[in-house]
PDB file of N, CA and C in Angstrom:
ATOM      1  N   UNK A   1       9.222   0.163 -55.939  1.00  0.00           N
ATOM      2  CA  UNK A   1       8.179  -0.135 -54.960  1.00  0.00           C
ATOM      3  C   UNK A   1       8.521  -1.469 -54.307  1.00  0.00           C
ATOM      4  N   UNK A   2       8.810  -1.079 -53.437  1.00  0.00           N
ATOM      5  CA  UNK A   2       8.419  -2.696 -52.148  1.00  0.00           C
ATOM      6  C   UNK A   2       7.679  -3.785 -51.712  1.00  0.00           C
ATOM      7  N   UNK A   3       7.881  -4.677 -51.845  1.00  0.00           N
ATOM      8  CA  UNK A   3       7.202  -5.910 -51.824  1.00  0.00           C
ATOM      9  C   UNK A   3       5.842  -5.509 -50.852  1.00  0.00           C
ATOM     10  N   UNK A   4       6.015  -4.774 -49.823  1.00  0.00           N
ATOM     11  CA  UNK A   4       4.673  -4.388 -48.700  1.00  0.00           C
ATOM     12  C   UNK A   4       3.893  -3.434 -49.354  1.00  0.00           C
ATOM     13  N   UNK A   5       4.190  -2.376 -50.007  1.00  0.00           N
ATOM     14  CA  UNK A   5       3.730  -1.400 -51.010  1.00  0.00           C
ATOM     15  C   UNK A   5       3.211  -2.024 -51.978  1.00  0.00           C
ATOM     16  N   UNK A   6       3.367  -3.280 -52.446  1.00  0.00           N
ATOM     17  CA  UNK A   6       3.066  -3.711 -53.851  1.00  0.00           C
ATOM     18  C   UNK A   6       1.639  -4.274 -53.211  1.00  0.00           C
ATOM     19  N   UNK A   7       1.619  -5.063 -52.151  1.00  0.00           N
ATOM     20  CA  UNK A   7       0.271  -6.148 -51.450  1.00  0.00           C
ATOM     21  C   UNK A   7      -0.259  -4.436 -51.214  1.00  0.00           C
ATOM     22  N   UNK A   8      -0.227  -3.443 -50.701  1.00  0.00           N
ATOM     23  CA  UNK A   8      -0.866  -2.548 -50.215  1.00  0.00           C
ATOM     24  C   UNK A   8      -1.996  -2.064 -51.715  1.00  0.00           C
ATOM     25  N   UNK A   9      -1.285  -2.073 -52.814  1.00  0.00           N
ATOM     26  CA  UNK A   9      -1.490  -1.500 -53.983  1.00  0.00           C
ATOM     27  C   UNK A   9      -2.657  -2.845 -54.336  1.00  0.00           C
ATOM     28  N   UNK A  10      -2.265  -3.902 -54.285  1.00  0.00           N
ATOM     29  CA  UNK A  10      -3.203  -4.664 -54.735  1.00  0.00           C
ATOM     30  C   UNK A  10      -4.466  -5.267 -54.048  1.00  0.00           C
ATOM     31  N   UNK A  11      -4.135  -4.967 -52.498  1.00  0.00           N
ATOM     32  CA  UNK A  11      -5.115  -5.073 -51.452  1.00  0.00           C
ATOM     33  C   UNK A  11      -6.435  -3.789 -52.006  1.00  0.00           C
ATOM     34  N   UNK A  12      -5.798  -3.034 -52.092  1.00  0.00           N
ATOM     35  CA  UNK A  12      -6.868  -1.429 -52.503  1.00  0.00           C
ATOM     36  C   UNK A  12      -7.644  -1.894 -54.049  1.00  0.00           C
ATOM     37  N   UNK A  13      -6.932  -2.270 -54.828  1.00  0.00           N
ATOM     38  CA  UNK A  13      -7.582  -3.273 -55.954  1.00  0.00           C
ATOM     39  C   UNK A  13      -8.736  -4.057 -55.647  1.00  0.00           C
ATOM     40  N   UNK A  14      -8.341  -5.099 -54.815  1.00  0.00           N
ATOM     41  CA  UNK A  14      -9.132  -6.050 -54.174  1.00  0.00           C
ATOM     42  C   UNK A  14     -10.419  -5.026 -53.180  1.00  0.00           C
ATOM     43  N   UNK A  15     -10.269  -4.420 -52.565  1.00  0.00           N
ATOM     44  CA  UNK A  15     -10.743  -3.294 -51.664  1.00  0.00           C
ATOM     45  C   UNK A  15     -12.308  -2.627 -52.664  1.00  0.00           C
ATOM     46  N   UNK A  16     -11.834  -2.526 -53.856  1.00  0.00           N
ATOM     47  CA  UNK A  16     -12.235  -1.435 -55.032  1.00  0.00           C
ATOM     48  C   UNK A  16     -13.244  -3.005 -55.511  1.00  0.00           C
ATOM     49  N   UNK A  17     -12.937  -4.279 -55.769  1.00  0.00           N
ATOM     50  CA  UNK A  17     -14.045  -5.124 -56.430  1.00  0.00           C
ATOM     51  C   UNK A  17     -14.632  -5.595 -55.666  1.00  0.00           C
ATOM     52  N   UNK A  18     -14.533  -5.621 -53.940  1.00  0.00           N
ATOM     53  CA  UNK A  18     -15.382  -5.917 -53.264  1.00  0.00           C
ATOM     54  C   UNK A  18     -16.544  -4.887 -52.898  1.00  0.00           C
ATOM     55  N   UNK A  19     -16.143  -3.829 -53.193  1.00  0.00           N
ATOM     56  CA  UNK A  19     -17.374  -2.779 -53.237  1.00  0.00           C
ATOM     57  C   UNK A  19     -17.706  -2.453 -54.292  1.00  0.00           C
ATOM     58  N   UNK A  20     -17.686  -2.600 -55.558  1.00  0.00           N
ATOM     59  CA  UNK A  20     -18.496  -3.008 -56.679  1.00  0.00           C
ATOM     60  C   UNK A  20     -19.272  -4.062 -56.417  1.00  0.00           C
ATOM     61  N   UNK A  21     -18.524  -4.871 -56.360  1.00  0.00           N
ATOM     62  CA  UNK A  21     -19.197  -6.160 -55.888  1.00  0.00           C
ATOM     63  C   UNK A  21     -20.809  -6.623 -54.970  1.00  0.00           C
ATOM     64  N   UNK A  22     -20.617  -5.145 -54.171  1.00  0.00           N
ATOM     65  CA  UNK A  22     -22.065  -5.330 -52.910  1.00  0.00           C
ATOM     66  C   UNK A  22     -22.623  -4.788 -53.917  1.00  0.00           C
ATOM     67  N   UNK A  23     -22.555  -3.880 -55.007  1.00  0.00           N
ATOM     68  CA  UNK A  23     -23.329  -2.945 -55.581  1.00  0.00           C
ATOM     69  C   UNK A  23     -24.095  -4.275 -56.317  1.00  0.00           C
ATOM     70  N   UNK A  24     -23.388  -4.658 -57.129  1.00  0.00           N
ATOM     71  CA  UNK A  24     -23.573  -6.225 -58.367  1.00  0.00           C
ATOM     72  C   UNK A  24     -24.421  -7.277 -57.843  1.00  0.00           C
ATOM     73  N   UNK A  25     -23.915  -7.652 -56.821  1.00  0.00           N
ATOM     74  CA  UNK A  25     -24.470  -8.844 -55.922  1.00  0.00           C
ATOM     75  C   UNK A  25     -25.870  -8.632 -55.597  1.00  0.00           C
ATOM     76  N   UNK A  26     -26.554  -7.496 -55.790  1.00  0.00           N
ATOM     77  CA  UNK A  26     -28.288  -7.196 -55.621  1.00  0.00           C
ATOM     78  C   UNK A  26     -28.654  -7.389 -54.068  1.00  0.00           C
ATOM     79  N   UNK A  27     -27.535  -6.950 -53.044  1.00  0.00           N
ATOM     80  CA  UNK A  27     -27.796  -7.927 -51.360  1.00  0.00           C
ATOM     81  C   UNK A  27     -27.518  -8.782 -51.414  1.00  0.00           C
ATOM     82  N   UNK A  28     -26.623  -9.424 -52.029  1.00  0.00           N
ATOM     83  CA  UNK A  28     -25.963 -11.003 -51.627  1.00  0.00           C
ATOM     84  C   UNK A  28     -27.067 -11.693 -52.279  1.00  0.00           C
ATOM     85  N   UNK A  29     -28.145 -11.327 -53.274  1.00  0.00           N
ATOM     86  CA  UNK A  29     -29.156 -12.459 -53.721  1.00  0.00           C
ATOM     87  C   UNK A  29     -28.381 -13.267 -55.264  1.00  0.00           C
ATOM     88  N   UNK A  30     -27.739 -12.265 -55.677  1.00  0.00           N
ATOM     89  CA  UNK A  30     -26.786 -13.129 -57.155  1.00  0.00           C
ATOM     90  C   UNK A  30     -25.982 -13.941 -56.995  1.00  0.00           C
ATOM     91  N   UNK A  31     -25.749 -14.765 -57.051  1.00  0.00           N
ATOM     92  CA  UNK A  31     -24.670 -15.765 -56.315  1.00  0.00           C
ATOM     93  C   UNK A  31     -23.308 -15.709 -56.833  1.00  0.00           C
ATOM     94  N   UNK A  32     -23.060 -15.238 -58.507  1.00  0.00           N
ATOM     95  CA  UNK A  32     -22.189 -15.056 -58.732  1.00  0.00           C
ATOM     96  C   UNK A  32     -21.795 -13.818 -58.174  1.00  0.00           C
ATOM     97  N   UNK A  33     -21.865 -12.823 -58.636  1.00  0.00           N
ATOM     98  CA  UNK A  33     -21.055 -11.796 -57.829  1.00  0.00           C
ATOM     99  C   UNK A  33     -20.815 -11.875 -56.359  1.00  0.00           C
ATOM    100  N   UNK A  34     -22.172 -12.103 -55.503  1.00  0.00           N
ATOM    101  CA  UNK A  34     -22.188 -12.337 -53.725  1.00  0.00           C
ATOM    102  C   UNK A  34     -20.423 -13.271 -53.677  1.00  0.00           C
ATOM    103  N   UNK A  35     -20.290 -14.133 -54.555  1.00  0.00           N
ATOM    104  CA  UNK A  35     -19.203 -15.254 -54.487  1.00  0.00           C
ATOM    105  C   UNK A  35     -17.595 -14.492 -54.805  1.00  0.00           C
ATOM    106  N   UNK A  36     -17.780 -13.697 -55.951  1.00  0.00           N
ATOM    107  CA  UNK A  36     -16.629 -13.219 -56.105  1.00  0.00           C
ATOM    108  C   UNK A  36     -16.596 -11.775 -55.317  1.00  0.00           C
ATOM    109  N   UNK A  37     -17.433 -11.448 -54.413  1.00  0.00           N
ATOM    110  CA  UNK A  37     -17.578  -9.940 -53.514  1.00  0.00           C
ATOM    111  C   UNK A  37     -16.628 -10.703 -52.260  1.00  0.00           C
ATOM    112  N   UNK A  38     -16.649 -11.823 -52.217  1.00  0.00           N
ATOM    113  CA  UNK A  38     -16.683 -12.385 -50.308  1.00  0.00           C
ATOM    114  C   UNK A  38     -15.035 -12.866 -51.354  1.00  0.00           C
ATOM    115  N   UNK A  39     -14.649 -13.443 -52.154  1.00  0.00           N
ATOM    116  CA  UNK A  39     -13.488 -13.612 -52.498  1.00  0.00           C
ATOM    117  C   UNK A  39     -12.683 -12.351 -52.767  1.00  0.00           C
ATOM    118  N   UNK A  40     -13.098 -11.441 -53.108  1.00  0.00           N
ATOM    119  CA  UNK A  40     -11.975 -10.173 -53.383  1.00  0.00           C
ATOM    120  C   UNK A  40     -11.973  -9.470 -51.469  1.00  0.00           C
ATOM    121  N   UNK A  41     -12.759  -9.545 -50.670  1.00  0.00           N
ATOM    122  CA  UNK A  41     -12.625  -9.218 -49.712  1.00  0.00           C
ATOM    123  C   UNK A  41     -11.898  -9.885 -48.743  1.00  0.00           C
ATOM    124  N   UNK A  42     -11.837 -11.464 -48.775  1.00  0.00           N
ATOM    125  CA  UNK A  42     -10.682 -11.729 -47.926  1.00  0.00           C
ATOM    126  C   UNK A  42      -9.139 -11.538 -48.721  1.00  0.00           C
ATOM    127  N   UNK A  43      -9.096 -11.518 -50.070  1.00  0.00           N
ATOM    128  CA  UNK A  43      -8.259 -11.566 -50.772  1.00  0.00           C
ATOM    129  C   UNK A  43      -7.336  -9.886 -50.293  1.00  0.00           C
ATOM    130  N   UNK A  44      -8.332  -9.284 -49.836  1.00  0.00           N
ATOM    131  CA  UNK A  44      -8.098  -7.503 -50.130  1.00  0.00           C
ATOM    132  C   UNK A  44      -7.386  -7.366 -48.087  1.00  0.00           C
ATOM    133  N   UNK A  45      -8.644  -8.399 -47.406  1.00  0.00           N
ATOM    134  CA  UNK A  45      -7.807  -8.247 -46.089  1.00  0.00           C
ATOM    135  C   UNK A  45      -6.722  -8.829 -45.998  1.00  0.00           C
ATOM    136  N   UNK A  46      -6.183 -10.338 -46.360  1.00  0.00           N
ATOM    137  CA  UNK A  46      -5.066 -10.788 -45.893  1.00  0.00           C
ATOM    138  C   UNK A  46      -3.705 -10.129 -46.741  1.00  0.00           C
ATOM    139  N   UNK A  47      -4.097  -9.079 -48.093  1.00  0.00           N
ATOM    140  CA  UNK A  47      -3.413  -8.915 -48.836  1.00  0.00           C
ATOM    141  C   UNK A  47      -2.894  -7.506 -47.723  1.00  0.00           C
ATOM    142  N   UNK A  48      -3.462  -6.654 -46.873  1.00  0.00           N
ATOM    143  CA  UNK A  48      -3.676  -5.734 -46.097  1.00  0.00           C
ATOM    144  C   UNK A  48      -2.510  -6.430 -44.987  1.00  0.00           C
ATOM    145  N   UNK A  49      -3.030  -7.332 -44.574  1.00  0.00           N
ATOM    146  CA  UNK A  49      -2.491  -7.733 -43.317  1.00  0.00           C
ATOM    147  C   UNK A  49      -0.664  -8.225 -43.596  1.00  0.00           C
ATOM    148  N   UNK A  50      -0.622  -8.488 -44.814  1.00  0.00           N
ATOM    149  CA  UNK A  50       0.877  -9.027 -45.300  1.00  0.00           C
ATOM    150  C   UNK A  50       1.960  -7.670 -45.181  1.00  0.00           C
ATOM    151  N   UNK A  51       0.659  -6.155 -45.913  1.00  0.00           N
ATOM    152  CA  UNK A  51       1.362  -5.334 -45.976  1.00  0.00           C
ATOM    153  C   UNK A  51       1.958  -4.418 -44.834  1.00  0.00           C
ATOM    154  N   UNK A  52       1.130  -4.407 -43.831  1.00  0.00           N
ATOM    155  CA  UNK A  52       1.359  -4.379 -42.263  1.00  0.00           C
ATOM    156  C   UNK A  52       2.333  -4.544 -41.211  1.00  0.00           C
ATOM    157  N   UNK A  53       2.590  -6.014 -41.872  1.00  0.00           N
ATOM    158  CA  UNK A  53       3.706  -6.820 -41.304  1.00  0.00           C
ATOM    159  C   UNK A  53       4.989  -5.715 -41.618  1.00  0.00           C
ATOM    160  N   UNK A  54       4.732  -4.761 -42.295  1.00  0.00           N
ATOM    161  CA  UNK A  54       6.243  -3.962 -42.901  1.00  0.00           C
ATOM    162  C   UNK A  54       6.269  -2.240 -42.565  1.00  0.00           C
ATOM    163  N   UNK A  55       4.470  -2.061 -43.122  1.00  0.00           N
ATOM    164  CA  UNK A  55       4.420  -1.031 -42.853  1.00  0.00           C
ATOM    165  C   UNK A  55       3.545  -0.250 -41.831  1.00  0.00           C
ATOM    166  N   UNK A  56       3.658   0.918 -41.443  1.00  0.00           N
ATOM    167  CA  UNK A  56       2.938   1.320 -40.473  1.00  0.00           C
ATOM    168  C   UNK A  56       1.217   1.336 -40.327  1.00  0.00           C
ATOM    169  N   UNK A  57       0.758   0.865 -39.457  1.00  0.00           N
ATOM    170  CA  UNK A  57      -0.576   0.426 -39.645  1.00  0.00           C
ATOM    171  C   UNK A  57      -1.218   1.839 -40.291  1.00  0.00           C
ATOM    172  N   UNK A  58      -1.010   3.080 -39.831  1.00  0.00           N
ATOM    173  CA  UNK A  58      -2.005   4.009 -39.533  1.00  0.00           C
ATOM    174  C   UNK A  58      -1.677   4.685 -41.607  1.00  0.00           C
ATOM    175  N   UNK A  59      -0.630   4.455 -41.986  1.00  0.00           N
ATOM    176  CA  UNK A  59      -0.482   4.785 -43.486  1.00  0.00           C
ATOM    177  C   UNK A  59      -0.844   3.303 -44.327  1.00  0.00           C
ATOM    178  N   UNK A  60      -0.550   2.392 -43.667  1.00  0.00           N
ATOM    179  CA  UNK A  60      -1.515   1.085 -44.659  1.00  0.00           C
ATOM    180  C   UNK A  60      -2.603   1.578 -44.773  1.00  0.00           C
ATOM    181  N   UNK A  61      -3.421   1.335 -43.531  1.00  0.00           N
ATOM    182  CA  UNK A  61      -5.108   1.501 -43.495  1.00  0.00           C
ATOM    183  C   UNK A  61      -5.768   2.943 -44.273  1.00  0.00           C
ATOM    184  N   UNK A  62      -5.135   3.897 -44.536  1.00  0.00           N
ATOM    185  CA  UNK A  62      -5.235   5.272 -44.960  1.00  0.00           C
ATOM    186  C   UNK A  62      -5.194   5.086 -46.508  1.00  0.00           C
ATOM    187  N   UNK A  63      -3.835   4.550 -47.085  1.00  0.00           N
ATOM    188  CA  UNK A  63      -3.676   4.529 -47.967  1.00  0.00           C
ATOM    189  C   UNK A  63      -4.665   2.988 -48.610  1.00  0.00           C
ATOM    190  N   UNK A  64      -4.827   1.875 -48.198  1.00  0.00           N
ATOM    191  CA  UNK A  64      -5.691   0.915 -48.408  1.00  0.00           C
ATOM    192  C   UNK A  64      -6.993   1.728 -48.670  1.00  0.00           C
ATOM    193  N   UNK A  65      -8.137   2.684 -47.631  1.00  0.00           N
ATOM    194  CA  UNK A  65      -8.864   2.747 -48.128  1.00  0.00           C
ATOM    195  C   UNK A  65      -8.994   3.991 -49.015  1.00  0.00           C
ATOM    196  N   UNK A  66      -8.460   4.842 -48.840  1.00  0.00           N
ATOM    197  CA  UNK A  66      -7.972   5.780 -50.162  1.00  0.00           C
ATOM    198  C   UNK A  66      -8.021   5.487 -51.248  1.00  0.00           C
ATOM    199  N   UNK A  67      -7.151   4.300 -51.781  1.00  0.00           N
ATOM    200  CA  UNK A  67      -7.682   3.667 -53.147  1.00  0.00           C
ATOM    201  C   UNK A  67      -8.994   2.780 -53.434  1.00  0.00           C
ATOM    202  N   UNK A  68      -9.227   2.061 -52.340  1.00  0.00           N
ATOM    203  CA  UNK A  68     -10.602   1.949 -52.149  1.00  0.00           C
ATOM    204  C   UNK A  68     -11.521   2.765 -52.660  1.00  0.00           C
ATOM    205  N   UNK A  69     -11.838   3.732 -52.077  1.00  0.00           N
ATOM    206  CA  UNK A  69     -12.857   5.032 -52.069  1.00  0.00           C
ATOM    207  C   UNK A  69     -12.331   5.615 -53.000  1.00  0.00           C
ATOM    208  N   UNK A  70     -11.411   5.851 -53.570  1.00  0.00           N
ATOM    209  CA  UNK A  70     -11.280   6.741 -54.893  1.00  0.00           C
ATOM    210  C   UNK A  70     -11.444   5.821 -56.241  1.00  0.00           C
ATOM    211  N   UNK A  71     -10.475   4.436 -56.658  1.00  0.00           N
ATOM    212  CA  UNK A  71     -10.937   3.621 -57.357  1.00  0.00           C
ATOM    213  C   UNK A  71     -12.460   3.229 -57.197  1.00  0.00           C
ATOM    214  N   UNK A  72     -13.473   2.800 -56.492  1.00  0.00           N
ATOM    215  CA  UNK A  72     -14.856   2.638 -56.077  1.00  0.00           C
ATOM    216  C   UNK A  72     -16.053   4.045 -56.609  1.00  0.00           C
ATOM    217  N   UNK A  73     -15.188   5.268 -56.417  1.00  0.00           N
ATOM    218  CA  UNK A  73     -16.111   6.513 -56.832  1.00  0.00           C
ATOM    219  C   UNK A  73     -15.626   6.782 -58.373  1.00  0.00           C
ATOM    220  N   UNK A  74     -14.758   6.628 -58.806  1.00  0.00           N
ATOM    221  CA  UNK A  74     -14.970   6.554 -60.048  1.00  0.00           C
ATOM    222  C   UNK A  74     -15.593   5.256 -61.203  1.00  0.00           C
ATOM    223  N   UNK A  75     -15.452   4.038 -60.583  1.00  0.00           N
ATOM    224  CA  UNK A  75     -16.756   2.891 -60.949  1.00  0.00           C
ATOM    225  C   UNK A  75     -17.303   3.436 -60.686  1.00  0.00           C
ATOM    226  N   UNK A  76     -18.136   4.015 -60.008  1.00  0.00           N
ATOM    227  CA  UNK A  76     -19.143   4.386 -59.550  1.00  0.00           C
ATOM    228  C   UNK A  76     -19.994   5.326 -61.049  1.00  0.00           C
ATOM    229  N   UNK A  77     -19.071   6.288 -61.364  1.00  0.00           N
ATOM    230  CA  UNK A  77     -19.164   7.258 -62.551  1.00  0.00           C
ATOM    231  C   UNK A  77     -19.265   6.413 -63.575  1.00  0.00           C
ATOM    232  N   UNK A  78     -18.253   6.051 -63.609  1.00  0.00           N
ATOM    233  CA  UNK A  78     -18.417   4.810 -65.261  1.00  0.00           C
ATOM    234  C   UNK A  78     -19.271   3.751 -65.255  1.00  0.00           C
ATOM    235  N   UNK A  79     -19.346   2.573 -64.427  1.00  0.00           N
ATOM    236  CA  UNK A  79     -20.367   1.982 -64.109  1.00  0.00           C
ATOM    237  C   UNK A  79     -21.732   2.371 -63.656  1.00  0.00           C
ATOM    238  N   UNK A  80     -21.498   2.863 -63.338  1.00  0.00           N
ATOM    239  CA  UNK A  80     -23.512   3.414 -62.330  1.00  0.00           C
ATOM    240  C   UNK A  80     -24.224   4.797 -62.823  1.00  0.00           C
ATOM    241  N   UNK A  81     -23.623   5.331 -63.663  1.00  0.00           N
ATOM    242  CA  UNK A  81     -23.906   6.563 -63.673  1.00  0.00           C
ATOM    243  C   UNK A  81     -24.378   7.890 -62.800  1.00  0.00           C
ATOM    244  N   UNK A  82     -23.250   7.248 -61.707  1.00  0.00           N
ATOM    245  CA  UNK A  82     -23.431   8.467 -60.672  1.00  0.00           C
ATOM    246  C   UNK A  82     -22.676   9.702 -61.303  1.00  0.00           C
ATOM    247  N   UNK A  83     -22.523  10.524 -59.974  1.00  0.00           N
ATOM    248  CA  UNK A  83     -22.418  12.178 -60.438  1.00  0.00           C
ATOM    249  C   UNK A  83     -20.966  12.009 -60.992  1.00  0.00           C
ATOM    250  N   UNK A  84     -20.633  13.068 -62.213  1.00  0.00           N
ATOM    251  CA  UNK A  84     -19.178  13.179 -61.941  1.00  0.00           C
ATOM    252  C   UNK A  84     -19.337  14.635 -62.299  1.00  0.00           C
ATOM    253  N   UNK A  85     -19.411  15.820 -61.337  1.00  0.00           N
ATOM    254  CA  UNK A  85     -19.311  17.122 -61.539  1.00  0.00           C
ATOM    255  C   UNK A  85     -17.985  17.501 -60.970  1.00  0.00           C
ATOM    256  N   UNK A  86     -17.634  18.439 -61.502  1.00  0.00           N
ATOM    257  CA  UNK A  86     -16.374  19.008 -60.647  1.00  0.00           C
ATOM    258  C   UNK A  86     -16.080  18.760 -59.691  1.00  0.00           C
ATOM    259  N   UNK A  87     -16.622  19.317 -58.901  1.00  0.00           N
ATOM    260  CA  UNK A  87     -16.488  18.706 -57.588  1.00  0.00           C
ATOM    261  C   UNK A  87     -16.229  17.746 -57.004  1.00  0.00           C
ATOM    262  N   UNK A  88     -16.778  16.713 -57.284  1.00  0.00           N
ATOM    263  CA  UNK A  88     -16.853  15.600 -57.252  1.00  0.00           C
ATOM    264  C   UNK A  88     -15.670  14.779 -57.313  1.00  0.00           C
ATOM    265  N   UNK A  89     -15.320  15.202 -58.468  1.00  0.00           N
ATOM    266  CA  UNK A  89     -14.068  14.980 -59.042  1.00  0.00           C
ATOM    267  C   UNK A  89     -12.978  15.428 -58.543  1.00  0.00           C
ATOM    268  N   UNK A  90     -12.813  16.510 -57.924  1.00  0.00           N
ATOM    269  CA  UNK A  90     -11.915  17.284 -57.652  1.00  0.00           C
ATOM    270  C   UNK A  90     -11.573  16.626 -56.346  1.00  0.00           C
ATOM    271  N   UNK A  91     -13.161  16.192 -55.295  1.00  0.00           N
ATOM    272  CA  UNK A  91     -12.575  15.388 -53.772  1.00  0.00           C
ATOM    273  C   UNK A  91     -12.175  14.196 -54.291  1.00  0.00           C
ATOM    274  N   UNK A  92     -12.339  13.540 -55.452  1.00  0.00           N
ATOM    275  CA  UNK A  92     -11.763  12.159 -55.532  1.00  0.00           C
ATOM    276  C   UNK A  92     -10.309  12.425 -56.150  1.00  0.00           C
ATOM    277  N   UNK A  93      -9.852  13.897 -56.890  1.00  0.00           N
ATOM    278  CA  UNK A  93      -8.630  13.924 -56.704  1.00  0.00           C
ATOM    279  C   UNK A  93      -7.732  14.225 -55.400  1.00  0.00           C
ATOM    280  N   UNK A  94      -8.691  15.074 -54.174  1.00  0.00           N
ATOM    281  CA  UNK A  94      -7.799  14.956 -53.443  1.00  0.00           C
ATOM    282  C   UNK A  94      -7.461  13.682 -52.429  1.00  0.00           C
ATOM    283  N   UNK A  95      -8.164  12.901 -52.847  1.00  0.00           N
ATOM    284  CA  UNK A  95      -7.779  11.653 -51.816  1.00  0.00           C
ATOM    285  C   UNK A  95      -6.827  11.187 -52.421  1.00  0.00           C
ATOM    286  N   UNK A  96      -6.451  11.049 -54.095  1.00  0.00           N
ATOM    287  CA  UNK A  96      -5.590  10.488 -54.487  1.00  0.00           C
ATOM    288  C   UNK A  96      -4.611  11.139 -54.433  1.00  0.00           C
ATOM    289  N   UNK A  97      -4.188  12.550 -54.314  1.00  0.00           N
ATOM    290  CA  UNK A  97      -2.778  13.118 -53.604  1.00  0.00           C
ATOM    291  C   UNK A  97      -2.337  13.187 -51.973  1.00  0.00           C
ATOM    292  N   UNK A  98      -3.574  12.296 -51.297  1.00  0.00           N
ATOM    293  CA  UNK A  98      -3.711  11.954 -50.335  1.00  0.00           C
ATOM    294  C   UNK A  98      -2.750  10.650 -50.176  1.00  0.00           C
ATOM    295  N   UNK A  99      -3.072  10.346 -50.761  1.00  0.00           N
ATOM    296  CA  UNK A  99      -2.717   8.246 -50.902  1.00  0.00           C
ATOM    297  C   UNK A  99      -1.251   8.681 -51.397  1.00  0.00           C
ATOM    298  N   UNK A 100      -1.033   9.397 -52.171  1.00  0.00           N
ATOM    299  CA  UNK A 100       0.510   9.619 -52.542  1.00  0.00           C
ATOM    300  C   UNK A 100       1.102  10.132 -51.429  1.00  0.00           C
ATOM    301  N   UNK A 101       0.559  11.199 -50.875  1.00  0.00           N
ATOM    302  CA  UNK A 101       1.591  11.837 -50.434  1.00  0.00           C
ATOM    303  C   UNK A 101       1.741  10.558 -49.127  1.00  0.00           C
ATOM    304  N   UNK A 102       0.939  10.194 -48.378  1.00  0.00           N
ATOM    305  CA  UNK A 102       1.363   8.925 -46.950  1.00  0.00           C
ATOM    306  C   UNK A 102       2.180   7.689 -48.007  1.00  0.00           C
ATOM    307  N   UNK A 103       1.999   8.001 -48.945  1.00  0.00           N
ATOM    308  CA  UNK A 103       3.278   6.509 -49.609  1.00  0.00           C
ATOM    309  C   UNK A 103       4.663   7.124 -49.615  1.00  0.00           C
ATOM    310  N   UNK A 104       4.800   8.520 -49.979  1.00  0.00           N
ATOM    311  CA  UNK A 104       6.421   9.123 -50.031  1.00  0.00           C
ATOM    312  C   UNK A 104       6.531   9.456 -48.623  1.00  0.00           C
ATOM    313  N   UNK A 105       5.550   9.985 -47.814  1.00  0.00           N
ATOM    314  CA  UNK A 105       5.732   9.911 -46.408  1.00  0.00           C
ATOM    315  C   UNK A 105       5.391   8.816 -45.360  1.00  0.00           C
ATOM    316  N   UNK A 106       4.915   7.653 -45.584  1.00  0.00           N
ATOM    317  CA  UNK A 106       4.890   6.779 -44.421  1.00  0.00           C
ATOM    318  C   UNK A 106       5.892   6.058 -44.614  1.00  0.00           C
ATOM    319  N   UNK A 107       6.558   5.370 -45.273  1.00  0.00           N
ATOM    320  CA  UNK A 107       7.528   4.131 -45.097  1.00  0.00           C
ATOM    321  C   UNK A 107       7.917   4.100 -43.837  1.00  0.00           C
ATOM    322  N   UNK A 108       8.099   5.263 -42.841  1.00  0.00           N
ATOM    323  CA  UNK A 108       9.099   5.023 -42.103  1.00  0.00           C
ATOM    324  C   UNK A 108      10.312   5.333 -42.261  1.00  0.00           C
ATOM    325  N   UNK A 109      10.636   6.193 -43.456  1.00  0.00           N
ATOM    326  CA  UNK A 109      11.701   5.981 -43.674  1.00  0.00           C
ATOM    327  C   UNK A 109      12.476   7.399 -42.976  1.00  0.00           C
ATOM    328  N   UNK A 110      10.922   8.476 -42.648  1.00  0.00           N
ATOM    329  CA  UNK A 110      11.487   9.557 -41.925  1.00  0.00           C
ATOM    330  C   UNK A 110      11.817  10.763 -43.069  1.00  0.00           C
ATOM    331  N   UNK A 111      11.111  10.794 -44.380  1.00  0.00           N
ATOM    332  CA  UNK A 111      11.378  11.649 -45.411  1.00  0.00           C
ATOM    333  C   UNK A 111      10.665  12.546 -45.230  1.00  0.00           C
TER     334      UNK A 111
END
């Protein structure tokens, strides 16, 4: 994996605790979390914007919020006790063969 792939991977990380984070933060009234929500979010954009510089915007931004939204819906299950029915499960697996497949196919590399 590539130095732009690696910020992409950890931007979606960052991506994933800033939306826990709004959940935690009670509306921005907790100060600790509100504090570390607004730190994983610039942390998650400039980590985005590094990866950019390399790779194609339209498979960054795809694959950025892909792990987003799939890391985020499963907190969601473990933390919150939202749904996890089949289904459920099954669209949060397909985003994640989503996110794979634009990483073996976006580089650019024309594969």
């Amino acid at each position: 994996m590539n130095t732009a792939w690696l910020y992409l991977v950890v931007a979606g990380v960052f991506e994933t605790g800033w939306a826990i984070g709004l959940e935690l933060s009670d509306g921005f009234t907790d100060p600790l979390p509100s504090v570390a929500t607004v730190v994983s979010m610039a942390i998650s954009v400039v980590l985005l914007a590094k990866a950019v510089q390399s790779l194609p915007i339209g498979t960054a931004y795809a694959v950025w919020t892909g792990i987003g939204a799939s890391a985020t819906a499963l907190l969601g299950i473990v933390l919150f006790g939202e749904s996890s029915s089949i289904a459920r499960l099954g669209f949060i697996g397909l985003i994640v063969v989503g996110v794979i497949g634009l990483e073996v196919t976006g580089s650019g590399s024309g594969v």
